[in-house]
Protein backbone atom coordinates (compact mmCIF):
# COMPACT_ATOMS: atom_id res chain seq x y z
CA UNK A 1 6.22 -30.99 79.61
CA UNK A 2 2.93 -31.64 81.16
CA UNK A 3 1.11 -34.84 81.12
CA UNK A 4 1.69 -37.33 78.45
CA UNK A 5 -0.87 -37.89 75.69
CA UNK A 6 -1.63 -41.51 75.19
CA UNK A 7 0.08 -43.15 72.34
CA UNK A 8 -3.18 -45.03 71.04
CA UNK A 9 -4.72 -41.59 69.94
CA UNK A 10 -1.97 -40.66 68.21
CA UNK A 11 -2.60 -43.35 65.75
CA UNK A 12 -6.69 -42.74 65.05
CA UNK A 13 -7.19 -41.28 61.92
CA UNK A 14 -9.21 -37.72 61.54
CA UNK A 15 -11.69 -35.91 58.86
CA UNK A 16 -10.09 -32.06 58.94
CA UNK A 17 -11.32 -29.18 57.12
CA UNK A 18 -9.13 -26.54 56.65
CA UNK A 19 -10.97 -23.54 56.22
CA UNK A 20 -8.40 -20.96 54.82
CA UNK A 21 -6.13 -21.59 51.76
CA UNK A 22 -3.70 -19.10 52.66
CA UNK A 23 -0.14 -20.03 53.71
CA UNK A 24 -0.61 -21.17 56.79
CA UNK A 25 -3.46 -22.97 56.78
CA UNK A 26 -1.99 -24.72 53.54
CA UNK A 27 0.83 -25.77 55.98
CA UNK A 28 -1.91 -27.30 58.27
CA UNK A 29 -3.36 -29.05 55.79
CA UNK A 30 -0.58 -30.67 54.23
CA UNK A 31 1.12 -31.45 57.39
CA UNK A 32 -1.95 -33.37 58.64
CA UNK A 33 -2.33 -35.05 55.46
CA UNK A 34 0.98 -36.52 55.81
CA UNK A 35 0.40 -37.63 59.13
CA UNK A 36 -1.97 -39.67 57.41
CA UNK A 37 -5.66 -37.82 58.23
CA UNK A 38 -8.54 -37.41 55.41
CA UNK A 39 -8.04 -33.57 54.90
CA UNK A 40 -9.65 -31.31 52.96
CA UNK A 41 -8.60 -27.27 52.44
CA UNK A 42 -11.34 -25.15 51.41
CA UNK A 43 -10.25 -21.98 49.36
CA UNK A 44 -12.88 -19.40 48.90
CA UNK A 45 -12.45 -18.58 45.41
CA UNK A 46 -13.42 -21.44 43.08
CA UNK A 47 -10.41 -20.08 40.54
CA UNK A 48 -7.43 -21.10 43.32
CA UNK A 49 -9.21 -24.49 44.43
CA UNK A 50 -9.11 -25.41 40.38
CA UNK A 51 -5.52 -24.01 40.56
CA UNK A 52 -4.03 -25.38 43.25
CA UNK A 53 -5.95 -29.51 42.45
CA UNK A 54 -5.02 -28.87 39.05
CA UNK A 55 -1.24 -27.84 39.45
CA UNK A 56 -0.91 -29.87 43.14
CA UNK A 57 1.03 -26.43 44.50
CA UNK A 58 -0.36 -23.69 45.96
CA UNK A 59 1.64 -21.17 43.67
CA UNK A 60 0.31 -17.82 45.54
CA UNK A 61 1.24 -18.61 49.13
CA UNK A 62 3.52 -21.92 49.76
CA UNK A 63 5.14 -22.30 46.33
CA UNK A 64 7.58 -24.61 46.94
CA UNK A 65 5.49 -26.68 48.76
CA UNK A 66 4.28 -30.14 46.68
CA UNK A 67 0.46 -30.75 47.53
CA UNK A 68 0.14 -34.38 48.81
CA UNK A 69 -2.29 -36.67 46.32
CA UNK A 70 -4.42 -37.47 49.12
CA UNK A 71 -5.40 -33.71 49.64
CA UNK A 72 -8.51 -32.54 48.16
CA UNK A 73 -8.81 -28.72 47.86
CA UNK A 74 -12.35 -27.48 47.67
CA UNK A 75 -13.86 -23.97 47.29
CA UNK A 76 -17.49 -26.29 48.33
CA UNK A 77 -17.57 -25.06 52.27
CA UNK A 78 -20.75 -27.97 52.80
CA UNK A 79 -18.67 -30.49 50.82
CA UNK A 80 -15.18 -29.69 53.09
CA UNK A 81 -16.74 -29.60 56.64
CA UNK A 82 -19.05 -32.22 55.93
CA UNK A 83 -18.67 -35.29 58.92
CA UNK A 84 -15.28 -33.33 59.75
CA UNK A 85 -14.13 -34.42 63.36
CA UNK A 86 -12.04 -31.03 63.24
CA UNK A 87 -12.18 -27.96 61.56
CA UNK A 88 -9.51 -25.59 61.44
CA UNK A 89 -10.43 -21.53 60.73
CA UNK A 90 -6.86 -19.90 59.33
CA UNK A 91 -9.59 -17.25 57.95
CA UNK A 92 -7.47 -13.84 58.31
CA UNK A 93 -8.92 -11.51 61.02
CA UNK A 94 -10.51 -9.07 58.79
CA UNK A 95 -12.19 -11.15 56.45
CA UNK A 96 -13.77 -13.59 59.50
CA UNK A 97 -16.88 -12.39 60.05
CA UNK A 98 -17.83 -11.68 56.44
CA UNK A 99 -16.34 -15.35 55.42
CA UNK A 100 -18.59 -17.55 58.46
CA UNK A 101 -21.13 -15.63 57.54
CA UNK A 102 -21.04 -16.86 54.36
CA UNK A 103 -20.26 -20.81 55.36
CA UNK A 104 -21.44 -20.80 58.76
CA UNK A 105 -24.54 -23.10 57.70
CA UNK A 106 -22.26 -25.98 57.06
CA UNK A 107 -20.06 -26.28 60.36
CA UNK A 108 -21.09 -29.30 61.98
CA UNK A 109 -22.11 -29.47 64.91
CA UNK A 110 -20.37 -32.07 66.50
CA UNK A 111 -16.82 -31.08 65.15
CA UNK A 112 -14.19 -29.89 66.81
CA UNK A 113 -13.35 -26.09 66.99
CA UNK A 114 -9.70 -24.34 66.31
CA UNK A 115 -8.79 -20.76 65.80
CA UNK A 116 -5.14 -20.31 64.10
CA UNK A 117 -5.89 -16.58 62.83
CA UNK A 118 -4.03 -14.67 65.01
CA UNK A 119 -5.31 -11.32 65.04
CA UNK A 120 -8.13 -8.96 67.60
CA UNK A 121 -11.46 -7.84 66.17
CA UNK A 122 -10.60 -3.73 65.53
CA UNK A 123 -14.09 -2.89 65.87
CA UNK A 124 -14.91 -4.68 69.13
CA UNK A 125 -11.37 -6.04 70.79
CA UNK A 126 -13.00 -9.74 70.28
CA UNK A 127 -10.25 -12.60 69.99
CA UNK A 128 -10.67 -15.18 67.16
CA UNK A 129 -12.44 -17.29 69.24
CA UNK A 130 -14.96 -15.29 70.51
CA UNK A 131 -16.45 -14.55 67.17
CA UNK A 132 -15.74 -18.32 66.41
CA UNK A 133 -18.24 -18.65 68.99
CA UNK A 134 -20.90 -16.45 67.82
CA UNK A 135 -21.18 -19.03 65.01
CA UNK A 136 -21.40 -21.97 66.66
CA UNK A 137 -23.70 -21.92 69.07
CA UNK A 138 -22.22 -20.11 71.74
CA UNK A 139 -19.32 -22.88 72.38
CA UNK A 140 -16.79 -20.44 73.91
CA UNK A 141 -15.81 -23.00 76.20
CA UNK A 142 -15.10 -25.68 74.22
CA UNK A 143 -13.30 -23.54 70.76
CA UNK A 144 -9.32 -23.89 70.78
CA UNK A 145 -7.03 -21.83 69.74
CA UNK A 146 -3.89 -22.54 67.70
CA UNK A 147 -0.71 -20.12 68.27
CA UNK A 148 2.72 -20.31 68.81
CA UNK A 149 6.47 -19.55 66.88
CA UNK A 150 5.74 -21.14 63.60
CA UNK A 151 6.05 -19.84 60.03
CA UNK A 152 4.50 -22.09 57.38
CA UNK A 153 7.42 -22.64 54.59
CA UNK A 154 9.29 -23.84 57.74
CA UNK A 155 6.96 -26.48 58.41
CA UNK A 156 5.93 -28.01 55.67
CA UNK A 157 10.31 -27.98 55.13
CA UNK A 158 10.06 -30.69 58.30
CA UNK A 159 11.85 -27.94 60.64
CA UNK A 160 11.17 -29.02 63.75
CA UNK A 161 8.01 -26.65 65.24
CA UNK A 162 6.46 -26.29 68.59
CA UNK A 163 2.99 -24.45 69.01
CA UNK A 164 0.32 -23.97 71.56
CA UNK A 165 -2.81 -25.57 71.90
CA UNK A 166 -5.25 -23.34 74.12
CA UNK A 167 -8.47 -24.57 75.11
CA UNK A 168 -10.54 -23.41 78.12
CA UNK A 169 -11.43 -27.69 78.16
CA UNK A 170 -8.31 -29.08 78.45
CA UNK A 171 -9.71 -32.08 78.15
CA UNK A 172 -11.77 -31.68 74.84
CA UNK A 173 -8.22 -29.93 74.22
CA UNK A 174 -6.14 -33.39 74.65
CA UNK A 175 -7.32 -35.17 71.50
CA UNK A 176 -7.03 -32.54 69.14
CA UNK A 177 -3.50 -32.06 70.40
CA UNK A 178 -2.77 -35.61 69.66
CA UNK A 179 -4.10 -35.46 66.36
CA UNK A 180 -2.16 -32.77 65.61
CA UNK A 181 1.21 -33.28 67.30
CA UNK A 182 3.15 -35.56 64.75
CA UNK A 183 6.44 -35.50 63.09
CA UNK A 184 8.02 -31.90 62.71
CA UNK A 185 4.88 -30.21 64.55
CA UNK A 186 5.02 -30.97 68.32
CA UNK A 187 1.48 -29.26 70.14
CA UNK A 188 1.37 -28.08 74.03
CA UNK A 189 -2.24 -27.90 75.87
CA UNK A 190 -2.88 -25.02 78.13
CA UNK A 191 -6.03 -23.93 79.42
CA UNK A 192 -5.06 -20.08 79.53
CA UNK A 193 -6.99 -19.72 75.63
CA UNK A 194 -6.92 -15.55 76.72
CA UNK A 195 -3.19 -15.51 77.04
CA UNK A 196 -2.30 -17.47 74.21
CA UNK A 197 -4.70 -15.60 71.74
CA UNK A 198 -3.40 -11.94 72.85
CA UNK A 199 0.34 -13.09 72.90
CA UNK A 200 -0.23 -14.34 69.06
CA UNK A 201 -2.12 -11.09 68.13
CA UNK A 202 -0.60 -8.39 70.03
CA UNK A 203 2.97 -9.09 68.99
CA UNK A 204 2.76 -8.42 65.35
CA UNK A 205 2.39 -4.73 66.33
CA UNK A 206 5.51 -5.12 68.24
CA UNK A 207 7.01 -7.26 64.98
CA UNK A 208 6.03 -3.54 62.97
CA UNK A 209 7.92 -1.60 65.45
CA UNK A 210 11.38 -3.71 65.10
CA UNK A 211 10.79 -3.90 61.62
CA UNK A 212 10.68 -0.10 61.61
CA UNK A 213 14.10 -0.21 63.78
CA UNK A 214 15.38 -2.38 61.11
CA UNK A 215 14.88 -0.25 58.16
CA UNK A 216 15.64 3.02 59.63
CA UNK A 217 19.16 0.90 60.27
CA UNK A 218 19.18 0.46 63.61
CA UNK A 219 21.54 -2.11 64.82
CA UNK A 220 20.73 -5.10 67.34
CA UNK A 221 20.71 -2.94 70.47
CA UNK A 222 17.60 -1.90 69.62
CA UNK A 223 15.68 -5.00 68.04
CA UNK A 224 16.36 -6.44 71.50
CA UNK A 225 15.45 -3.21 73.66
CA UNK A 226 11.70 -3.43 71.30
CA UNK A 227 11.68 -7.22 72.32
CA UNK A 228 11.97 -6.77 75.05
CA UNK A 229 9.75 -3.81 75.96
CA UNK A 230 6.99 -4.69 73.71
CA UNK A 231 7.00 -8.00 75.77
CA UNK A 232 5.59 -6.00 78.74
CA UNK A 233 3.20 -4.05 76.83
CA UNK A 234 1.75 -7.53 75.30
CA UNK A 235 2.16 -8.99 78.61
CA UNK A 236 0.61 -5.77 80.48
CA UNK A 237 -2.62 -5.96 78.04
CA UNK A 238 -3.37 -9.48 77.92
CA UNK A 239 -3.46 -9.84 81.94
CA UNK A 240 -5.41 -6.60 81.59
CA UNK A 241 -8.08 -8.75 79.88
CA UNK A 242 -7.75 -11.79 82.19
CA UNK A 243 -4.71 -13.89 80.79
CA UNK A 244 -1.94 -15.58 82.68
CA UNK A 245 1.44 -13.80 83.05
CA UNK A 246 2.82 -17.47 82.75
CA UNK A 247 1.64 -17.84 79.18
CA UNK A 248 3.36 -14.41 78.22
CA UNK A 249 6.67 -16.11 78.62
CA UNK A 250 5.73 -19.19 76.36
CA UNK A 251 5.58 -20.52 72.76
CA UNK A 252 2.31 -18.18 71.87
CA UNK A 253 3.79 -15.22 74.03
CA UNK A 254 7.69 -14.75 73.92
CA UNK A 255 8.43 -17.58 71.68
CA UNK A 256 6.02 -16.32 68.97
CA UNK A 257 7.38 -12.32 69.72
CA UNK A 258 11.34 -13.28 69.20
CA UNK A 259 9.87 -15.10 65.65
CA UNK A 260 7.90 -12.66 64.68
CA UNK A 261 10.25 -9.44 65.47
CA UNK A 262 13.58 -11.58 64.28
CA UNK A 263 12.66 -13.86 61.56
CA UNK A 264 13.24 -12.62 57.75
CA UNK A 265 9.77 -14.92 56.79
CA UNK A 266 7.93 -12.42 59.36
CA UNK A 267 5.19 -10.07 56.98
CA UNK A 268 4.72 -8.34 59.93
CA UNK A 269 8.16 -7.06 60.84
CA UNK A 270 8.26 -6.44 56.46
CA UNK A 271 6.07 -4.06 56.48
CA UNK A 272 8.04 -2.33 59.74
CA UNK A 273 11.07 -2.59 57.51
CA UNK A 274 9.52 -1.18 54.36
CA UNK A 275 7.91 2.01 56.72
CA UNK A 276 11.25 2.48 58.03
CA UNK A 277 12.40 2.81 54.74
CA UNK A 278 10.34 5.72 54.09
CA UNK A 279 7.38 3.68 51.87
CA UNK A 280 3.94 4.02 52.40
CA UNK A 281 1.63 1.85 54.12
CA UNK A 282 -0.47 1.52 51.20
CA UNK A 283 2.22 0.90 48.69
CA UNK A 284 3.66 -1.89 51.03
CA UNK A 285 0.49 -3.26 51.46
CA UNK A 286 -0.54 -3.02 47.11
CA UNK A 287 2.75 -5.08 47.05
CA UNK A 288 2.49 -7.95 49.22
CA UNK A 289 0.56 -10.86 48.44
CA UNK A 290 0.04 -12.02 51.92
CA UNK A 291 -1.92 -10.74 54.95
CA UNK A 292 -0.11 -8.49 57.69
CA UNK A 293 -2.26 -8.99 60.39
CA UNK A 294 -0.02 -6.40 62.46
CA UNK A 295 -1.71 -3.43 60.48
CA UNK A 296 -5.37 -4.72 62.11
CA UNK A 297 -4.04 -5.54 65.35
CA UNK A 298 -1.94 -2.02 65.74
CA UNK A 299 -5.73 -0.42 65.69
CA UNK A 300 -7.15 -2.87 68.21
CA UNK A 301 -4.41 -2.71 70.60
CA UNK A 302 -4.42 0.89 70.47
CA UNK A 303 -8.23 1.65 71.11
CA UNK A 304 -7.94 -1.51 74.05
CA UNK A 305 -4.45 0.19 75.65
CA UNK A 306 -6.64 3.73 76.28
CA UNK A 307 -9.86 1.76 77.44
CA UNK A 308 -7.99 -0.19 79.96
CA UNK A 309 -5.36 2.73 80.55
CA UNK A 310 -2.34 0.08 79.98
CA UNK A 311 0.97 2.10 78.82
CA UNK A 312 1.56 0.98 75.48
CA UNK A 313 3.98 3.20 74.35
CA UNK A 314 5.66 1.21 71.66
CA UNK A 315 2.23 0.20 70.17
CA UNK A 316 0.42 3.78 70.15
CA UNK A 317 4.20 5.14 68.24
CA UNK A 318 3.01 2.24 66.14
CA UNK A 319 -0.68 3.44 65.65
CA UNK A 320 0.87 7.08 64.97
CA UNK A 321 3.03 5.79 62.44
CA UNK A 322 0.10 3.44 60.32
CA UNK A 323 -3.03 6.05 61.51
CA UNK A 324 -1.61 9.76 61.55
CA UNK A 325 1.32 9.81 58.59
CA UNK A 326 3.71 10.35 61.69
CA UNK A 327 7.20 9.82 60.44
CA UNK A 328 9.15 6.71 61.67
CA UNK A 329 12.18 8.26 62.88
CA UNK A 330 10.50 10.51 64.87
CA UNK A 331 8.74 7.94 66.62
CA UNK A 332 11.74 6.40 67.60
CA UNK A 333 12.58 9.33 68.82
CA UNK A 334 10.22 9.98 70.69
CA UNK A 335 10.40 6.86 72.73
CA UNK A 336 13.91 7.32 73.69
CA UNK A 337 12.45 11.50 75.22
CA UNK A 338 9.47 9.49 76.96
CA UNK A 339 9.93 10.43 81.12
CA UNK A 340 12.33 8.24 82.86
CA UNK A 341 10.49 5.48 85.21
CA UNK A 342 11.55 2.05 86.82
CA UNK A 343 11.63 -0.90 85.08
C-alpha cells in the first residue's frame, strides 16, 4: 500500500538508541539488531543494564526473549545516543518528562526522532510527540511517531507485525520506515502523526472498559458492542483535535483497538478484567510489573472529552470507575439506561 520504499535503503546499516528498557522497546531493540543495525538499549537503572548484559535476557519484561550478542545495553544515556542516526523514546507516558529531563543533554542533534509511548500528557492533553519536541529544539515537524497492533513477546516470536509510521515529513518519514520495516515487522508512512498518536493512546481506556466486560462475565456481545462504540468515541476525539477520520480505521486506530480490547497479552484490558472482578485499582496495579498506560490515558481523555464537549460515554464510566470508587457493574449499567439516540 502506498508508494514503494527503495530496496537500496533497506540494506544501509543504522546507529539506534533505544531509550526505554521496558518490553517493548526491548522488542525494538532486538528486532533491529537482528536486522543487522548497531543498537544500543539504554535502561535507566544501572542494576537492570548489569542484569540484562550480564544474563543476555531481559528477565523483568521479555523473559523468554534471548538478547542478541551484538546488543549492548547501557544505563550511560551520552554513551547510547551518541552519533545515533535514530533514537527511539519507548519512555512510558508518566515518567517522560522527568526521564528527558534527565538525558535530554545527550540527544543529538542530527538524529532522527520516534515516539512509541503511546499514552496523552494528563496534565496538559500533549501527545508523546509534542513533549518530544519541547526537548529537541522545537522539531514538531520532523518527530515520528511509532503505533500500531503490536505486542512485544509477539514480535520478537517472528509473528508477522504491521505498525504505523506517522510523521508530519513524510519524507524525513521514508527512511526511518525502511530501516525499520524488515523481516516479521512490516512499517506504513502516513503523514496524519495526530491521528495515529490519539488512536494508540485513547484506546487503552476503551481496552479497560472490555476488560471490565470481561471480568464481570460478560459474553462476546458485548466486547464487540465496546469495540465498537469506543471506536467512535476515539474516533470522535482525535478529529476533535485535528486528526484524520481515515487513520481511525487503520493499524494505529482500529487495528491497535481490536488488539488491545481482544488480546490476552493486553495490560490494559488486565487491569479491566481484574476491576471487573471486584479488585482494586491499586492492588492490580502493586501486582503488575508492567505499565498500564490506560490508567493515565482514562484521566486525559476524560478532562479533553468535557473541554471539547465530545460524548465519551464509555471513557467517563471508565474515569468513574478508576477516579470515584464507582462500582463496575453499575457502570455497565448505566450505559445500557443512557437516552436512546441514532447511531
Amino acid at each position: 500500500v502506498g508508494d514503494p520504499v527503495d530496496p537500496q535503503k533497506r540494506r544501509n546499516l543504522w546507529k539506534i538508541a533505544v531509550l526505554g528498557a521496558g518490553s517493548w522497546g526491548t522488542a525494538l531493540a532486538v528486532h533491529s539488531s537482528l536486522a543487522g543495525h548497531n543498537v544500543r538499549l539504554w535502561a535507566r537503572r544501572q542494576l537492570a543494564a548489569d542484569a540484562m548484559s550480564r544474563s543476555g535476557k531481559n528477565a523483568d519484561y521479555l523473559p523468554r526473549c534471548e538478547l542478541p550478542e551484538s546488543l549492548v545495553v547501557s544505563a550511560d544515556a551520552e554513551a547510547s545516543m551518541a552519533d545515533a542516526d535514530l533514537v527511539i523514546s519507548v519512555i512510558p507516558s508518566r515518567f517522560l518528562r522527568s526521564v528527558w529531563d534527565e538525558i535530554s543533554y545527550a540527544f543529538p542533534a542530527g538524529a532522527h526522532l520516534v515516539s512509541a509511548t503511546k499514552g496523552l500528557e494528563d496534565n496538559t492533553g500533549l501527545r508523546m510527540s509534542q513533549v518530544l519536541s519541547e526537548y529537541t529544539g522545537g522539531r514538531e515537524a520532523s518527530i515520528m511517531a511509532l503505533s500500531g497492533p503490536s505486542f512485544a513477546a509477539e514480535l520478537v516470536e517472528g509473528h508477522p507485525t504491521a505498525v504505523t509510521l506517522a510523521c508530519a515529513n513524510l519524507e524525513a518519514a521514508e527512511s526511518v520506515q525502511a530501516c525499520l520495516s524488515h523481516g516479521p515487522l512490516r512499517a506504513y508512512r502516513n503523514a496524519d502523526i495526530i491521528g495515529v498518536e490519539h488512536g494508540g493512546a485513547l484506546k487503552n481506556a476503551i481496552a479497560i472498559a472490555t476488560g471490565i466486560a470481561d471480568g464481570l462475565g460478560f459474553g462476546t456481545n458485548s466486547r464487540a458492542a465496546l469495540i465498537t462504540r469506543g471506536l467512535k468515541e476515539v474516533t470522535g476525539l482525535a478529529v476533535a483535535r485535528g486528526a484524520r477520520p481515515a487513520t481511525l480505521m487503520g493499524l494505529a486506530g482500529l487495528g491497535d483497538l481490536v488488539l488491545t480490547c481482544t488480546g490476552s497479552l493486553s495490560r490494559n484490558r488486565h487491569v479491566g478484567v481484574e476491576l471487573g472482578k471486584g479488585r482494586s485499582l491499586e492492588e492490580i496495579i502493586d501486582s503488575m510489573q508492567m505499565v498500564a498506560e490506560g490508567v493515565e490515558t482514562v484521566l486525559a481523555a476524560f478532562h479533553l472529552g468535557r473541554r471539547l464537549e465530545v460524548k465519551m460515554p464509555i471513557t467517563n464510566e471508565v474515569y468513574a470507575i478508576l477516579k470515584e470508587g464507582k462500582p463496575a457493574r453499575a457502570a455497565i449499567e448505566d450505559l445500557m439506561a443512557r437516552t436512546l439516540v441514532e447511531e
